[in-house]
N, C-alpha and C. Protein backbone atom coordinates (compact mmCIF):
# COMPACT_ATOMS: atom_id res chain seq x y z
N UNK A 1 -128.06 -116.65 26.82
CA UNK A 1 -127.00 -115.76 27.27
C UNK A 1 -127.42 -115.16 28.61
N UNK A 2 -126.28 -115.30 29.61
CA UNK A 2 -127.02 -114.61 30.86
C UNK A 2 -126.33 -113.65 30.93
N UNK A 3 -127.17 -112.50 31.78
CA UNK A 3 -126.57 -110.93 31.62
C UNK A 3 -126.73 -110.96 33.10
N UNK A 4 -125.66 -110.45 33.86
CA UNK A 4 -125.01 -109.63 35.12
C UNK A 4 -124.85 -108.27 34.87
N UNK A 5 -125.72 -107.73 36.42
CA UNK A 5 -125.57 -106.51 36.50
C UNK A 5 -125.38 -106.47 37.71
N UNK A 6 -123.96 -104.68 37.47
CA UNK A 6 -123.13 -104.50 38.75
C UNK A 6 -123.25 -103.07 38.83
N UNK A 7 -123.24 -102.10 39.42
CA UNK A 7 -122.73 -100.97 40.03
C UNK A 7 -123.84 -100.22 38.09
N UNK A 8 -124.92 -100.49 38.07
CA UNK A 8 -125.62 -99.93 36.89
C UNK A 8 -124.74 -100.42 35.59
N UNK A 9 -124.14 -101.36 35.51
CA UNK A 9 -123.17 -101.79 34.22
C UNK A 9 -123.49 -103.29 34.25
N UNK A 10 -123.81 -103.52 32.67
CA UNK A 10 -124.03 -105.15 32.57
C UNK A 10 -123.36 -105.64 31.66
N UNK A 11 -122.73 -107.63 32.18
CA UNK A 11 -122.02 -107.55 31.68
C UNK A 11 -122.97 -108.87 31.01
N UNK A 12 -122.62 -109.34 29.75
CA UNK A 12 -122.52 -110.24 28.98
C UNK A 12 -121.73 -111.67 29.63
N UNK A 13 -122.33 -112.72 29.93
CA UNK A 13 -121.36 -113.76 30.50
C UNK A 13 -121.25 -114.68 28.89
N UNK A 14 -120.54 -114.77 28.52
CA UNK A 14 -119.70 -115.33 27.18
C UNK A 14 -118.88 -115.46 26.85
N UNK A 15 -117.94 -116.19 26.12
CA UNK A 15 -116.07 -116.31 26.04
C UNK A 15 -115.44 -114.71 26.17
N UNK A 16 -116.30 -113.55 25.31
CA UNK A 16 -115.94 -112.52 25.31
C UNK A 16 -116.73 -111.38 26.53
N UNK A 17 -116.65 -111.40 27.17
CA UNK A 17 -117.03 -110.42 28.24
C UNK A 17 -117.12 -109.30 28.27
N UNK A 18 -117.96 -108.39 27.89
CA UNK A 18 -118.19 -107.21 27.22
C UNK A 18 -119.01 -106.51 28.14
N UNK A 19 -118.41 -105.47 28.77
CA UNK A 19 -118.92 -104.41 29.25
C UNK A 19 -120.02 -103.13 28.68
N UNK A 20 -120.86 -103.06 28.74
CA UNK A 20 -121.72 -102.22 28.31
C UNK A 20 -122.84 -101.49 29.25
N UNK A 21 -122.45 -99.86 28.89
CA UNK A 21 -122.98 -99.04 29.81
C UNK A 21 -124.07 -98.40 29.33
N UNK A 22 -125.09 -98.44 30.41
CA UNK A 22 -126.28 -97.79 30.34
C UNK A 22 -126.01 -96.23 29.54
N UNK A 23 -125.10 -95.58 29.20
CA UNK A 23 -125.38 -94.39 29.05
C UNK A 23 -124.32 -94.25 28.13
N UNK A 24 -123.95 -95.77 27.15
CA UNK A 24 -123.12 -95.55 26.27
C UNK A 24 -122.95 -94.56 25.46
N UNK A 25 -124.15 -94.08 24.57
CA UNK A 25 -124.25 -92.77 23.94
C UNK A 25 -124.08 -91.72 24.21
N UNK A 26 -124.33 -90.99 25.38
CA UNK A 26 -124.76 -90.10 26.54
C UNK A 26 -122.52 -89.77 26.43
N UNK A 27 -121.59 -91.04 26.72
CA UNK A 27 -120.88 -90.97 26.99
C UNK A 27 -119.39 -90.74 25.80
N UNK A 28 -120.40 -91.02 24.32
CA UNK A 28 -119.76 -91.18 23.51
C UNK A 28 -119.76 -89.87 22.69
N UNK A 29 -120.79 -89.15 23.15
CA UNK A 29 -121.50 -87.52 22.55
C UNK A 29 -120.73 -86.90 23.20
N UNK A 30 -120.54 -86.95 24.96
CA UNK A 30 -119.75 -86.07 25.47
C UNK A 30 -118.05 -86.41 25.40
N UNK A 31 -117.59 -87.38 24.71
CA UNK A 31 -116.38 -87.71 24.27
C UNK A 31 -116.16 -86.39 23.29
N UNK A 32 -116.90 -86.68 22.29
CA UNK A 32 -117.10 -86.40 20.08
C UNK A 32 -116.73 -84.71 20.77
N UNK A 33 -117.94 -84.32 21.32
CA UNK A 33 -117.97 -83.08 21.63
C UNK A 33 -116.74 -82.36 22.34
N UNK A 34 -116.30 -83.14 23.01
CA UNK A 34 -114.66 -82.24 24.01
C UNK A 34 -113.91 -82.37 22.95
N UNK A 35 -113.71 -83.57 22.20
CA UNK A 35 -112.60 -83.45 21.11
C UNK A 35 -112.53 -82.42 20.13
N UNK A 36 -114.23 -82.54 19.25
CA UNK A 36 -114.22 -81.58 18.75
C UNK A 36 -114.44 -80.10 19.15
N UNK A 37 -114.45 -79.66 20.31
CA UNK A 37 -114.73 -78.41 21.13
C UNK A 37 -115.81 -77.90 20.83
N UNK A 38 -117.03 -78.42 21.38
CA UNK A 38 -117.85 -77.75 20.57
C UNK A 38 -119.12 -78.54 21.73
N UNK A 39 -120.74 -77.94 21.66
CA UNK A 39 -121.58 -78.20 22.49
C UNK A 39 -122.08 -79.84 22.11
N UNK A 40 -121.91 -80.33 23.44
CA UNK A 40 -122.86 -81.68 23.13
C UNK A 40 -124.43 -81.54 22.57
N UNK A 41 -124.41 -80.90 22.86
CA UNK A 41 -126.39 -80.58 22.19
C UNK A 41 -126.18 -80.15 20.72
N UNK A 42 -125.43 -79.89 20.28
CA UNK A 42 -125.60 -79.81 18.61
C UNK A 42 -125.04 -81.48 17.97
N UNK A 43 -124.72 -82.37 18.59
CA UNK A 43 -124.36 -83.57 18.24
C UNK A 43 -125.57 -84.66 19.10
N UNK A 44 -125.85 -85.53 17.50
CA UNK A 44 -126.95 -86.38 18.07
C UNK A 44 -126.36 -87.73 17.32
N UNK A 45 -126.95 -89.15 17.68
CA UNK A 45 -126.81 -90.47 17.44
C UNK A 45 -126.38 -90.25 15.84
N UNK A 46 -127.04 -89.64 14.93
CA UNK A 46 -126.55 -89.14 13.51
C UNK A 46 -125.37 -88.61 13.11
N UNK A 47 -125.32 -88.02 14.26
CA UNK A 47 -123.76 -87.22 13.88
C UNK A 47 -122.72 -88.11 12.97
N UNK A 48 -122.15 -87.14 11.88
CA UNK A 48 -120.95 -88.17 11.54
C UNK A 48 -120.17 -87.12 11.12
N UNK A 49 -118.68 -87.76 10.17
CA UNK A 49 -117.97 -86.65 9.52
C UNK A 49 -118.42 -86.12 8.10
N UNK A 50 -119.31 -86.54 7.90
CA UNK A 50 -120.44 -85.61 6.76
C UNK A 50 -120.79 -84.24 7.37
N UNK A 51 -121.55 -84.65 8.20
CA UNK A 51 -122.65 -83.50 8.95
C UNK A 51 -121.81 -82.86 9.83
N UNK A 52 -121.19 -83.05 10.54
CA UNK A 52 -120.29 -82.10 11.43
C UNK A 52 -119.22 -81.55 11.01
N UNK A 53 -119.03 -80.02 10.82
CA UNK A 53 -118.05 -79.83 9.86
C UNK A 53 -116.49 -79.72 10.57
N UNK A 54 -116.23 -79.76 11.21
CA UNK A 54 -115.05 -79.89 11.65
C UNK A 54 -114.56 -81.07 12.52
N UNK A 55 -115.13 -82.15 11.81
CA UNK A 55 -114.77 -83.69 12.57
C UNK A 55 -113.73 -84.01 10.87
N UNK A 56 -112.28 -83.86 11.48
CA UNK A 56 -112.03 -84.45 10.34
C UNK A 56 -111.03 -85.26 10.38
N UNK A 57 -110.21 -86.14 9.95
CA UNK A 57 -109.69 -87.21 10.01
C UNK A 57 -108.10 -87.24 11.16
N UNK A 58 -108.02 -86.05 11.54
CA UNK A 58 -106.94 -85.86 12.46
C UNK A 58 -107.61 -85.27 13.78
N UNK A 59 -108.72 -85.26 14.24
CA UNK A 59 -110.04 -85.42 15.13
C UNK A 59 -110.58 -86.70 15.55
N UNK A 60 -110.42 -87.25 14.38
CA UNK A 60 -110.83 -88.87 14.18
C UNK A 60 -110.23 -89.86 14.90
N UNK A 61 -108.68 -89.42 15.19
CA UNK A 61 -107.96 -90.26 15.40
C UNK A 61 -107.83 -89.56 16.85
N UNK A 62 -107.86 -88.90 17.37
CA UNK A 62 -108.38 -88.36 18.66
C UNK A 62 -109.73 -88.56 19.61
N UNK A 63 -110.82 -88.66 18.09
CA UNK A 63 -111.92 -89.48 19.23
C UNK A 63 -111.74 -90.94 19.45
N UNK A 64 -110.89 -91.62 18.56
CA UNK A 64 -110.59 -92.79 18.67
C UNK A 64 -109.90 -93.20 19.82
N UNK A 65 -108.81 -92.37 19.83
CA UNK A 65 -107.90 -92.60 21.37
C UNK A 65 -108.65 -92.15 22.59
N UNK A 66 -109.22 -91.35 22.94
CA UNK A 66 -110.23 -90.95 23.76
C UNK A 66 -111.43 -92.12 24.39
N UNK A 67 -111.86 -92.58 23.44
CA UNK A 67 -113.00 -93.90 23.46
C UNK A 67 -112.30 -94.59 23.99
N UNK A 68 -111.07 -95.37 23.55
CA UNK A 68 -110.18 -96.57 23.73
C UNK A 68 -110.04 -96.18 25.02
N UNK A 69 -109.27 -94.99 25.46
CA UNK A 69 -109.09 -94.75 26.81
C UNK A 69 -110.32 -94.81 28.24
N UNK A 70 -110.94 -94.16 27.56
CA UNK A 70 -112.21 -94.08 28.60
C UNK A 70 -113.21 -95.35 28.45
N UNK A 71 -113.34 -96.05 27.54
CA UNK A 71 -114.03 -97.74 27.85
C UNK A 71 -113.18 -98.43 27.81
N UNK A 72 -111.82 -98.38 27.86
CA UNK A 72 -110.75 -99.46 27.94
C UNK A 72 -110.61 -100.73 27.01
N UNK A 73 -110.95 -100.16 25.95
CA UNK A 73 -110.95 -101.01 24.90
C UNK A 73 -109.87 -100.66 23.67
N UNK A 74 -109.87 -101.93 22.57
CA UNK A 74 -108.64 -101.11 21.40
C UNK A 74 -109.62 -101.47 20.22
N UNK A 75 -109.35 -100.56 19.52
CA UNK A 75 -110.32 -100.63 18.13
C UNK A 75 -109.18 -101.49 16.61
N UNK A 76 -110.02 -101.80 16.14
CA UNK A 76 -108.79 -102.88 15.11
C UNK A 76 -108.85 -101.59 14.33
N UNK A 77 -108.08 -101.83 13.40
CA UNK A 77 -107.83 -100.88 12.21
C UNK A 77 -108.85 -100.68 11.43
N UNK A 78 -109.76 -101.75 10.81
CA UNK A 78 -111.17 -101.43 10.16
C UNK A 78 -112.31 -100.56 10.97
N UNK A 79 -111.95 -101.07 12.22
CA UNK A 79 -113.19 -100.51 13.08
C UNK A 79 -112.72 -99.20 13.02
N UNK A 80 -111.92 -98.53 13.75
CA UNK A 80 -111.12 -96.97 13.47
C UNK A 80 -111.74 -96.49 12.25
N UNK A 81 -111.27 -97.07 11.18
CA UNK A 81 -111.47 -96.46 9.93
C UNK A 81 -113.55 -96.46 9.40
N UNK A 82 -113.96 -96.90 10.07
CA UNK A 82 -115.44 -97.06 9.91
C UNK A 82 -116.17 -96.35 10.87
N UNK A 83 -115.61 -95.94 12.42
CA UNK A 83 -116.56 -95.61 13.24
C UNK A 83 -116.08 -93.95 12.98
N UNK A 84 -117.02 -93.41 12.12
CA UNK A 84 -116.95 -92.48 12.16
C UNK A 84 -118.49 -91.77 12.20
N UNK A 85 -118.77 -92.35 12.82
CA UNK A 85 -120.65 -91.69 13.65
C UNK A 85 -120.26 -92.31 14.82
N UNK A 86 -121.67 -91.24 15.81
CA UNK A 86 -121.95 -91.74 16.73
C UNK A 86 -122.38 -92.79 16.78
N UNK A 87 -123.17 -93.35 16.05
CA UNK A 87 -124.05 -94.62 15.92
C UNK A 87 -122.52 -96.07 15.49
N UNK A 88 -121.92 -95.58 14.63
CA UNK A 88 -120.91 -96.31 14.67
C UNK A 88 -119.76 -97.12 15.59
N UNK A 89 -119.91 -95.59 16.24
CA UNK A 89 -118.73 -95.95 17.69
C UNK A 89 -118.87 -96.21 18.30
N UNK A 90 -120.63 -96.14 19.16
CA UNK A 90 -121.31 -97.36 19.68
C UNK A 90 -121.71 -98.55 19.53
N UNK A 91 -121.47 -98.72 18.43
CA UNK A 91 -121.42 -99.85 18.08
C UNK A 91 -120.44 -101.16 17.94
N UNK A 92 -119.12 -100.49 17.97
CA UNK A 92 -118.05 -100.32 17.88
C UNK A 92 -117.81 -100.64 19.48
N UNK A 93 -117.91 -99.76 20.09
CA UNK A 93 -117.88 -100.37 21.71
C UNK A 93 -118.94 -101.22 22.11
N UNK A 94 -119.96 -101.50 22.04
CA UNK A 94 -120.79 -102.77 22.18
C UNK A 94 -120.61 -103.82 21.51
N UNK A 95 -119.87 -103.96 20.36
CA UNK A 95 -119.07 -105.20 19.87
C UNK A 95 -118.44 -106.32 21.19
């Protein structure tokens, strides 16, 4: 697999072409956090809707649209319904 890098962003050369940013997490914490109003420093790679108490399923669907918007991507319906960590939703966008 050969990997291209542009402007600090590398891309995957493969049928599917997948953008992935150095500071995916970094970008997905300060998403979680504006949605849920609340400090990025109390949210870490662990975070989920267990542990954070006011991430809740009508939040969910707000960090969802948020992500989609800002990496320009669409999440299928399973993925939505599963990425509910940080660790998830990066994952989720590195798909």
């Amino acid at each position: 697999m050969n990997i291209l890098i542009i402007n600090n962003a590398m891309y995957y050369s493969n049928r599917q072409r997948k953008r992935l940013l150095p500071n995916v997490i970094n970008e997905v914490i300060d998403i979680v956090a504006t949605v849920l109003g609340i400090d990025e420093n109390n949210l870490t790679i662990d975070s989920n809707t267990e542990n954070v108490a006011n991430w809740d399923s009508m939040l969910q669907i707000n960090i969802i649209m948020s992500i989609e918007e800002a990496f320009d991507i669409r999440f299928g319906d399973e993925e939505a319904l599963n990425a509910t960590s940080i660790k998830a939703l990066c994952g989720a966008i590195e798909q």
